[in-house]
PDB file of N, CA and C in Angstrom:
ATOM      1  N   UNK A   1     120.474 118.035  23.673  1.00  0.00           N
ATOM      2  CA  UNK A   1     120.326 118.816  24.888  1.00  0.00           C
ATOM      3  C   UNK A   1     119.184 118.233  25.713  1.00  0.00           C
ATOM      4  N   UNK A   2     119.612 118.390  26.984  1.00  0.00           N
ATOM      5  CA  UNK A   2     118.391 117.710  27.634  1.00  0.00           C
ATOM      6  C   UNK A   2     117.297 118.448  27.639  1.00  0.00           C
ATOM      7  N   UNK A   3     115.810 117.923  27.922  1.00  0.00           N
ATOM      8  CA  UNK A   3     114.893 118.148  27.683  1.00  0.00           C
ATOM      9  C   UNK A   3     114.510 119.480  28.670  1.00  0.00           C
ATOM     10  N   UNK A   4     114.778 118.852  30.269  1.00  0.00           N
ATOM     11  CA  UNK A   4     114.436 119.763  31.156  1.00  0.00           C
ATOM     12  C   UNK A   4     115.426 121.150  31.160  1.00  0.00           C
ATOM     13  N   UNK A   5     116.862 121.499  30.299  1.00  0.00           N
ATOM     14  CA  UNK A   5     117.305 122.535  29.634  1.00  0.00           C
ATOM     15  C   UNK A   5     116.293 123.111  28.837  1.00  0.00           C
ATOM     16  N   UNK A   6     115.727 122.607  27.410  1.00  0.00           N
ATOM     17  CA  UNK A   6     115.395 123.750  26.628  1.00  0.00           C
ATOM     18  C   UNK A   6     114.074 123.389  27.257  1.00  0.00           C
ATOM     19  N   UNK A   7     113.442 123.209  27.827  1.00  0.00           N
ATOM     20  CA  UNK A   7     111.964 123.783  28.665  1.00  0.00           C
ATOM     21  C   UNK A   7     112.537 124.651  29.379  1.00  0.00           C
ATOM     22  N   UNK A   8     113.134 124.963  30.297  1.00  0.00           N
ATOM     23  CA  UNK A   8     113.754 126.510  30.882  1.00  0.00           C
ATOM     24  C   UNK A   8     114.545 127.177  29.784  1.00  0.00           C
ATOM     25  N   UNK A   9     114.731 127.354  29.543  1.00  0.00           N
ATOM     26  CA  UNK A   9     115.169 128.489  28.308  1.00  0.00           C
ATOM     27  C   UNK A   9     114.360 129.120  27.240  1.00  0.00           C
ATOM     28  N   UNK A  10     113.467 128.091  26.898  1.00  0.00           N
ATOM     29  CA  UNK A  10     111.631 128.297  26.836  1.00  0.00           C
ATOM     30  C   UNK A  10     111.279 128.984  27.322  1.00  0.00           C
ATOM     31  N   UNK A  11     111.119 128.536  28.916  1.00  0.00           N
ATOM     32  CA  UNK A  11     110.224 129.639  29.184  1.00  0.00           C
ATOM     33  C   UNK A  11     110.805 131.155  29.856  1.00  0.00           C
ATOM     34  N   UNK A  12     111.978 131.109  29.917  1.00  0.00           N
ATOM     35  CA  UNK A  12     112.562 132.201  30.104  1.00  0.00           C
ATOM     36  C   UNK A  12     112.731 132.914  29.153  1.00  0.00           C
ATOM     37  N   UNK A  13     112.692 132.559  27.716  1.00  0.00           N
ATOM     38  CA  UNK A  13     112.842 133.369  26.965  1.00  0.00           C
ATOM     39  C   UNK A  13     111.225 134.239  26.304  1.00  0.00           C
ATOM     40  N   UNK A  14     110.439 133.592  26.571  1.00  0.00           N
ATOM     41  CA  UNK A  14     109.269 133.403  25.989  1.00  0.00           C
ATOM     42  C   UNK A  14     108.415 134.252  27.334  1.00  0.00           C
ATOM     43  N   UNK A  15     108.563 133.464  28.895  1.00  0.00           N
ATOM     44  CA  UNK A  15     107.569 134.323  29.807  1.00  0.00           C
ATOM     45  C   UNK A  15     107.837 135.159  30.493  1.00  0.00           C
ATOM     46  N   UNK A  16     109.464 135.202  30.864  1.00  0.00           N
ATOM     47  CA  UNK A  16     110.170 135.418  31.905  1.00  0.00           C
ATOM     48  C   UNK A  16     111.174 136.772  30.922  1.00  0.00           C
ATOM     49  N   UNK A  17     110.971 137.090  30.007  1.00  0.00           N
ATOM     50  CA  UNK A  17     111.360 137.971  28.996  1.00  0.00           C
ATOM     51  C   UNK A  17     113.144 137.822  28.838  1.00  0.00           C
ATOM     52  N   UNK A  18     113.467 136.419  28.903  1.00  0.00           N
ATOM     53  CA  UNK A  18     115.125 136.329  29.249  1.00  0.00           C
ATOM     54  C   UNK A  18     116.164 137.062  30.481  1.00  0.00           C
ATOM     55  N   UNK A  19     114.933 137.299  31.658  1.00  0.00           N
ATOM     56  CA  UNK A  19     115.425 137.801  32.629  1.00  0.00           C
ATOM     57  C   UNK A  19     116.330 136.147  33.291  1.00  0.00           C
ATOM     58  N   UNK A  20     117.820 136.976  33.741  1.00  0.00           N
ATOM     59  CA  UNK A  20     119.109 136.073  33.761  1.00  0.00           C
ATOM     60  C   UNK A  20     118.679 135.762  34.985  1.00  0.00           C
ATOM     61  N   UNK A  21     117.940 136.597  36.001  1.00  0.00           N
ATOM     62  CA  UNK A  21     117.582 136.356  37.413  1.00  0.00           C
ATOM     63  C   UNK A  21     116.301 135.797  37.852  1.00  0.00           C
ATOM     64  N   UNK A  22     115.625 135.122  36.833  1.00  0.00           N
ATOM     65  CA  UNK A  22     114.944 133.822  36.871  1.00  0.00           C
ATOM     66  C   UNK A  22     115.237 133.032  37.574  1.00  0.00           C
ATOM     67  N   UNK A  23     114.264 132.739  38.725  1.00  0.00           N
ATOM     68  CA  UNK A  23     114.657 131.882  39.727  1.00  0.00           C
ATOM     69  C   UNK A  23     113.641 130.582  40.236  1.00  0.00           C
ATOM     70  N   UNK A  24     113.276 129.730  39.458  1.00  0.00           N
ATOM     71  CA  UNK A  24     112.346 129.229  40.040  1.00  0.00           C
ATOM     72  C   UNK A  24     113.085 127.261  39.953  1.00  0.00           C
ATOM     73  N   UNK A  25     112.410 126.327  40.405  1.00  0.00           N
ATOM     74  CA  UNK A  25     112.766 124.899  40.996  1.00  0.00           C
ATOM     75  C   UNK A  25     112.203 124.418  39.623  1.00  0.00           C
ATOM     76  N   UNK A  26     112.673 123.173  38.874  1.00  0.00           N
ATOM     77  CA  UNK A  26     111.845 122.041  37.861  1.00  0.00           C
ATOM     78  C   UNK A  26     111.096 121.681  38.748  1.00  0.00           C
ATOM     79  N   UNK A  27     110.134 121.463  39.509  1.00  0.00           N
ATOM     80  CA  UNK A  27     109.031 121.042  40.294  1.00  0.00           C
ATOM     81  C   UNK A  27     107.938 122.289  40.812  1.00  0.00           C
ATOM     82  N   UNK A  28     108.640 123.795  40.292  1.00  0.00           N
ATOM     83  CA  UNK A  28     107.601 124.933  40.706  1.00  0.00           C
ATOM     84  C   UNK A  28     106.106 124.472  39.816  1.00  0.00           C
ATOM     85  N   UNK A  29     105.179 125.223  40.239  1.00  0.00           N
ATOM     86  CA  UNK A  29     103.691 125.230  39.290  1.00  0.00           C
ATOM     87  C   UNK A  29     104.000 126.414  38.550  1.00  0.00           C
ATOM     88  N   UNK A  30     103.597 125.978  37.484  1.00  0.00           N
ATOM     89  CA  UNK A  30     104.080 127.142  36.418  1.00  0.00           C
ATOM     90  C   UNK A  30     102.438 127.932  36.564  1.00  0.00           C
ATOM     91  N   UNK A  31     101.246 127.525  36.955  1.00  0.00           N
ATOM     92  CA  UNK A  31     100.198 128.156  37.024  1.00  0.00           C
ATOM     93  C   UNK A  31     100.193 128.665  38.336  1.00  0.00           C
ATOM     94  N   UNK A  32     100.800 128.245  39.388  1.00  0.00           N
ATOM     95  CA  UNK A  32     100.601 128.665  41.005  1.00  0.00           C
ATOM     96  C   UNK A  32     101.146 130.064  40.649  1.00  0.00           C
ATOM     97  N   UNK A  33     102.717 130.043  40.545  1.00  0.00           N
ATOM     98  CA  UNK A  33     103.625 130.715  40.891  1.00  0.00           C
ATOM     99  C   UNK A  33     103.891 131.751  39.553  1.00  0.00           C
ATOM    100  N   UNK A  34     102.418 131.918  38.814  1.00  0.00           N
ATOM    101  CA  UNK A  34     102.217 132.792  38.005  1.00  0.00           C
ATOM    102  C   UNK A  34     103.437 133.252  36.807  1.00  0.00           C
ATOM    103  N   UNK A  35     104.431 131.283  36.560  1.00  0.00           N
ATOM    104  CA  UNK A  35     105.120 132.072  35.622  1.00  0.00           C
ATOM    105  C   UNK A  35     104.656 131.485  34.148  1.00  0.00           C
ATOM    106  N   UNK A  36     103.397 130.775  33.781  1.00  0.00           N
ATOM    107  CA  UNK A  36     102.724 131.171  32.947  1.00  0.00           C
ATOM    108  C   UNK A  36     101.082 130.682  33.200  1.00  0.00           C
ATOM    109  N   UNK A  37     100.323 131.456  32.596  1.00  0.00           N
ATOM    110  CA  UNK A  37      99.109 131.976  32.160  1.00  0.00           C
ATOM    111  C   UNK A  37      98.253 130.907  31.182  1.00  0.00           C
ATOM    112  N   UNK A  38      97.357 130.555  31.434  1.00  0.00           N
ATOM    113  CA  UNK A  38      96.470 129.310  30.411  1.00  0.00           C
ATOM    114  C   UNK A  38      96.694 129.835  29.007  1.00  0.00           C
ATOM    115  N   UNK A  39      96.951 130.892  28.368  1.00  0.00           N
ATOM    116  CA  UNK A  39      97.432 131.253  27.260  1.00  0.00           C
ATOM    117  C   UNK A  39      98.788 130.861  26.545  1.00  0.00           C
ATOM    118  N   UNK A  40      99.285 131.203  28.416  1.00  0.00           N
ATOM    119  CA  UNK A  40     100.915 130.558  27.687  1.00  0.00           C
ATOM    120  C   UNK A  40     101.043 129.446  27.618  1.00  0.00           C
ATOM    121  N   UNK A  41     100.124 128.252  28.336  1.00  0.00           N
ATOM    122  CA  UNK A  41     100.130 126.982  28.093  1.00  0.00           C
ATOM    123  C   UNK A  41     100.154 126.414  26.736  1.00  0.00           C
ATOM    124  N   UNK A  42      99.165 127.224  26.292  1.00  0.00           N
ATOM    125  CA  UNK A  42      98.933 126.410  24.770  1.00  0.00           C
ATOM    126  C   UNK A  42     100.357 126.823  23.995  1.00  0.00           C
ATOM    127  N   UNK A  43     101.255 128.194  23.974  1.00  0.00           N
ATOM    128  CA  UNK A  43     102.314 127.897  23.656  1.00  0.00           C
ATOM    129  C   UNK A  43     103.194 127.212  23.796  1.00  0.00           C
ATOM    130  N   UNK A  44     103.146 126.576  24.901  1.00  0.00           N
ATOM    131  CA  UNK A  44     104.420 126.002  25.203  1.00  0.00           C
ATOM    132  C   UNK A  44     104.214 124.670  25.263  1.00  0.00           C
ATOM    133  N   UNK A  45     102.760 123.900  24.934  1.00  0.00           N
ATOM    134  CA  UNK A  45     102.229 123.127  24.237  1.00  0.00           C
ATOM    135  C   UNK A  45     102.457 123.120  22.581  1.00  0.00           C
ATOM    136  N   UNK A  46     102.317 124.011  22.153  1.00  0.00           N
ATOM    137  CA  UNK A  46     102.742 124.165  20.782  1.00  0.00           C
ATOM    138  C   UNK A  46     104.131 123.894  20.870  1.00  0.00           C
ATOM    139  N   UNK A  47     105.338 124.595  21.170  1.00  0.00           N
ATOM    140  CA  UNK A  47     106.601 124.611  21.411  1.00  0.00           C
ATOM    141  C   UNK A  47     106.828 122.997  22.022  1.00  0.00           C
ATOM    142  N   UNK A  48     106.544 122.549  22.736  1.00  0.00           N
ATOM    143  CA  UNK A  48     106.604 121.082  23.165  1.00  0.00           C
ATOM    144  C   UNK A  48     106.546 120.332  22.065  1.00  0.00           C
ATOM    145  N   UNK A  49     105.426 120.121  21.321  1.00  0.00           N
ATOM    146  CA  UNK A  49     105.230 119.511  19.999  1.00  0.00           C
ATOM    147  C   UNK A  49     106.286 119.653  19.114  1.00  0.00           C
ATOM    148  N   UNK A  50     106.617 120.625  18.369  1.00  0.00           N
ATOM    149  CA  UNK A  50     107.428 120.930  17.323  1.00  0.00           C
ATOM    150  C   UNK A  50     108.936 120.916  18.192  1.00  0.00           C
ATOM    151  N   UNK A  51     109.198 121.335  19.191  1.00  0.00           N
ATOM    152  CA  UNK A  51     110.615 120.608  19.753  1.00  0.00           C
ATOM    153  C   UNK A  51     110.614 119.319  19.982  1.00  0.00           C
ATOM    154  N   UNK A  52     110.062 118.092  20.335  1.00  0.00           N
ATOM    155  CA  UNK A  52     110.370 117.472  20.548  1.00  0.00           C
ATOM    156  C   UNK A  52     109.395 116.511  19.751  1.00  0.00           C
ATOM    157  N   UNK A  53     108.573 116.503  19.201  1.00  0.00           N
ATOM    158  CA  UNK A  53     108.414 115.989  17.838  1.00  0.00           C
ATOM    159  C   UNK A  53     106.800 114.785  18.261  1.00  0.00           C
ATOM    160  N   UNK A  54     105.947 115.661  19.277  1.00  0.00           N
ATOM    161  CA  UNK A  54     105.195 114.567  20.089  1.00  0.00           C
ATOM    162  C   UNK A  54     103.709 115.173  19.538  1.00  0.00           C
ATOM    163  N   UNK A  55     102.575 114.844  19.754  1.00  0.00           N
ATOM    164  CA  UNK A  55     101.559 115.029  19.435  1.00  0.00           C
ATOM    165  C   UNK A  55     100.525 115.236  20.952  1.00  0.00           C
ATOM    166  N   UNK A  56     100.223 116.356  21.892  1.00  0.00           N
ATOM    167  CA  UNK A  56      99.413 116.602  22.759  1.00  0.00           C
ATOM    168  C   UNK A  56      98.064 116.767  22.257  1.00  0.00           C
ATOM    169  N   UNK A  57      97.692 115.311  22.988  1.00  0.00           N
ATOM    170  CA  UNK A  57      95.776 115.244  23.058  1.00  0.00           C
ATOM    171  C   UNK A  57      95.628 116.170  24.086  1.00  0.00           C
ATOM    172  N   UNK A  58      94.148 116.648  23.364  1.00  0.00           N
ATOM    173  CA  UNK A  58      93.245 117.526  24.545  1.00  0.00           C
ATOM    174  C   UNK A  58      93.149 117.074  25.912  1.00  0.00           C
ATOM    175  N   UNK A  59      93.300 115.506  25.548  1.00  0.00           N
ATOM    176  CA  UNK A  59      92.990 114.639  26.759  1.00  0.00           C
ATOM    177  C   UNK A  59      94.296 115.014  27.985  1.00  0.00           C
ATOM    178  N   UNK A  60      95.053 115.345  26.969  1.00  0.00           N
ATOM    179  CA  UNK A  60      96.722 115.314  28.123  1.00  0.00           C
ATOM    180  C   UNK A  60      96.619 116.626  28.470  1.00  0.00           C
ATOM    181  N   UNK A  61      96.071 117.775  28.106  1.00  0.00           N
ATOM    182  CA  UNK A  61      96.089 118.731  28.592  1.00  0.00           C
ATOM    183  C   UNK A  61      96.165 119.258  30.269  1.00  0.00           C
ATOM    184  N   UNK A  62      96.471 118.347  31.079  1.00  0.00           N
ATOM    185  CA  UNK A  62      96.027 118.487  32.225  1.00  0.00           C
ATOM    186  C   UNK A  62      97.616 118.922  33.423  1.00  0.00           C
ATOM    187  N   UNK A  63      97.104 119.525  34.446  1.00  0.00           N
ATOM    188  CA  UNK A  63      98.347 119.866  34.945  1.00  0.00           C
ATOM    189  C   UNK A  63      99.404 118.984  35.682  1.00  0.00           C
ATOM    190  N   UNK A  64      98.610 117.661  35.995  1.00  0.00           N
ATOM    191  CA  UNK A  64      99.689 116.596  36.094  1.00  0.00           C
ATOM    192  C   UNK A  64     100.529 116.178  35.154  1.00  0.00           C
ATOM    193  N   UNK A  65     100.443 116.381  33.224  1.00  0.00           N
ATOM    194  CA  UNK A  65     101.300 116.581  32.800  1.00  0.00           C
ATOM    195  C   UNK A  65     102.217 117.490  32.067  1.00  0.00           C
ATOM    196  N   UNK A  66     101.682 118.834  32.593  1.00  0.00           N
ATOM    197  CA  UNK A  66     102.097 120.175  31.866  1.00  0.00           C
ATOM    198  C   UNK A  66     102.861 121.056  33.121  1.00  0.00           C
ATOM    199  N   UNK A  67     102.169 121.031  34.052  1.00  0.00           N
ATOM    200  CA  UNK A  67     102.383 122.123  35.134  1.00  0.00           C
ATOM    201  C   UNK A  67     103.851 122.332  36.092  1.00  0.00           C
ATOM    202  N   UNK A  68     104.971 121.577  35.261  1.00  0.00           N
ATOM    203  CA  UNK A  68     106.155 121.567  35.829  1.00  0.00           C
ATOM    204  C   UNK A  68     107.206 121.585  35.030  1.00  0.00           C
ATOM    205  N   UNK A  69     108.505 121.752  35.012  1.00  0.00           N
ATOM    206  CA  UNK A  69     109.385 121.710  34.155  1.00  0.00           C
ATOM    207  C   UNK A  69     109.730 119.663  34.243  1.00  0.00           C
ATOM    208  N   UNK A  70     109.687 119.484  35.473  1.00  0.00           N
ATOM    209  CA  UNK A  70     109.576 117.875  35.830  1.00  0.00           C
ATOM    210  C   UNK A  70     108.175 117.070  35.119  1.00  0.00           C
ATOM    211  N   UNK A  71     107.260 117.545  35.265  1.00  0.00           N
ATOM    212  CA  UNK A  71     106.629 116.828  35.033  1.00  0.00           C
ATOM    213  C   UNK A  71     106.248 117.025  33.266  1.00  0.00           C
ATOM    214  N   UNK A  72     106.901 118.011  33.021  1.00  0.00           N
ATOM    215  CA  UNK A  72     106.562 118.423  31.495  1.00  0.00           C
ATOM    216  C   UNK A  72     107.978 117.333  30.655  1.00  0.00           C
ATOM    217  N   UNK A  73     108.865 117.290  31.469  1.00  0.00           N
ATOM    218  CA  UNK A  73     109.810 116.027  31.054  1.00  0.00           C
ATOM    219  C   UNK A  73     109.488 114.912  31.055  1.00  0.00           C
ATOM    220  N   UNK A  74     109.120 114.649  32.398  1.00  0.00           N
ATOM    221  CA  UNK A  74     108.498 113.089  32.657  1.00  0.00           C
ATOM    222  C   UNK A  74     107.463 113.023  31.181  1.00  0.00           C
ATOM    223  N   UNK A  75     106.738 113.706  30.811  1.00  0.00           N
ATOM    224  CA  UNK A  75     105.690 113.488  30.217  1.00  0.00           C
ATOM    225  C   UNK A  75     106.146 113.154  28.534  1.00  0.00           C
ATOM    226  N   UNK A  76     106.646 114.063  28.260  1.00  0.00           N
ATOM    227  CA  UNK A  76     107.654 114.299  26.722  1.00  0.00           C
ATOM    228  C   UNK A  76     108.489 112.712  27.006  1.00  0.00           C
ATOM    229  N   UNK A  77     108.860 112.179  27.878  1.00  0.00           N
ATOM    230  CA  UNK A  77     109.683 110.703  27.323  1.00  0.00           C
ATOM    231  C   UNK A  77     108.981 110.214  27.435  1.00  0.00           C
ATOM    232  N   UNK A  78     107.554 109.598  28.188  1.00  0.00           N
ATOM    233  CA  UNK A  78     106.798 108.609  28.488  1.00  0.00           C
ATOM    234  C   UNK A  78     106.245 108.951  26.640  1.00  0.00           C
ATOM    235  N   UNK A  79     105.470 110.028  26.109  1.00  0.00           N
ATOM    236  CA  UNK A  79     105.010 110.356  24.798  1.00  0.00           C
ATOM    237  C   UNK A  79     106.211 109.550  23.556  1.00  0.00           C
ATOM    238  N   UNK A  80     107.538 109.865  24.267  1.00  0.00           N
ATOM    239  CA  UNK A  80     108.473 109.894  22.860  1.00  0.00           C
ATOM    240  C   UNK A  80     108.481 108.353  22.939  1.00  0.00           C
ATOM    241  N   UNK A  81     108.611 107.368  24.220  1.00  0.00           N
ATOM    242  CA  UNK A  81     109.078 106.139  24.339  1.00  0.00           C
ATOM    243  C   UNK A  81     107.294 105.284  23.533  1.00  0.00           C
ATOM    244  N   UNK A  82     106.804 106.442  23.902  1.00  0.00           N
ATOM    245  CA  UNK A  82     105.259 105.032  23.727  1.00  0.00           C
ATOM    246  C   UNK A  82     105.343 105.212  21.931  1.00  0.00           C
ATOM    247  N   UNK A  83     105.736 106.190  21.422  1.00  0.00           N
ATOM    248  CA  UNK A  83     105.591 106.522  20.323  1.00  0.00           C
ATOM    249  C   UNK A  83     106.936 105.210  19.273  1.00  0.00           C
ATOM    250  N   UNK A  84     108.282 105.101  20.205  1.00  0.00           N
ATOM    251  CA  UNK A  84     109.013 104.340  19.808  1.00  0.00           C
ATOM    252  C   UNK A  84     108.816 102.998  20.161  1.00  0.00           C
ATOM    253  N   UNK A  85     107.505 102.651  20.499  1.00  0.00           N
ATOM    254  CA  UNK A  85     107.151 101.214  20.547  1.00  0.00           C
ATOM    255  C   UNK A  85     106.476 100.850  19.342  1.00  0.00           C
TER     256      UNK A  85
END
């Protein structure tokens, strides 16, 4: 399944309480547009890890690579590809 699928289903199930009328863009700010919370980050940092099998440094913590459903993809293959070198 593609990546940018189970990151929305993630977080709909998890922030968005599986509301079907979830409406937001893969390029929204998940911190702007208040659909998650620096708390929920670290979950879905956790959940990132153990789905897709990657290891987030403190260092990556940052919202150029967390703060989007896009950029939380972009980030998970650049991790999975450097990892398969």
């Amino acid at each position: 399944m593609e990546s940018r699928k189970l990151i929305r289903e993630f977080i709909i199930a998890n922030f968005l309480f599986g509301s079907a009328d979830a409406k937001f863009s893969d390029d929204d700010s998940f911190l702007e547009t208040s659909i998650i919370d620096s708390t929920g980050m670290l979950e879905l940092v956790a959940f990132v890890e153990t789905k897709f099998g990657i290891e987030v440094a403190d260092t990556e913590l940052v919202p150029e690579n967390l703060d989007s459903i896009n950029k939380l993809a972009i980030f998970i293959e650049k991790k999975k590809a450097a990892s398969a070198s």
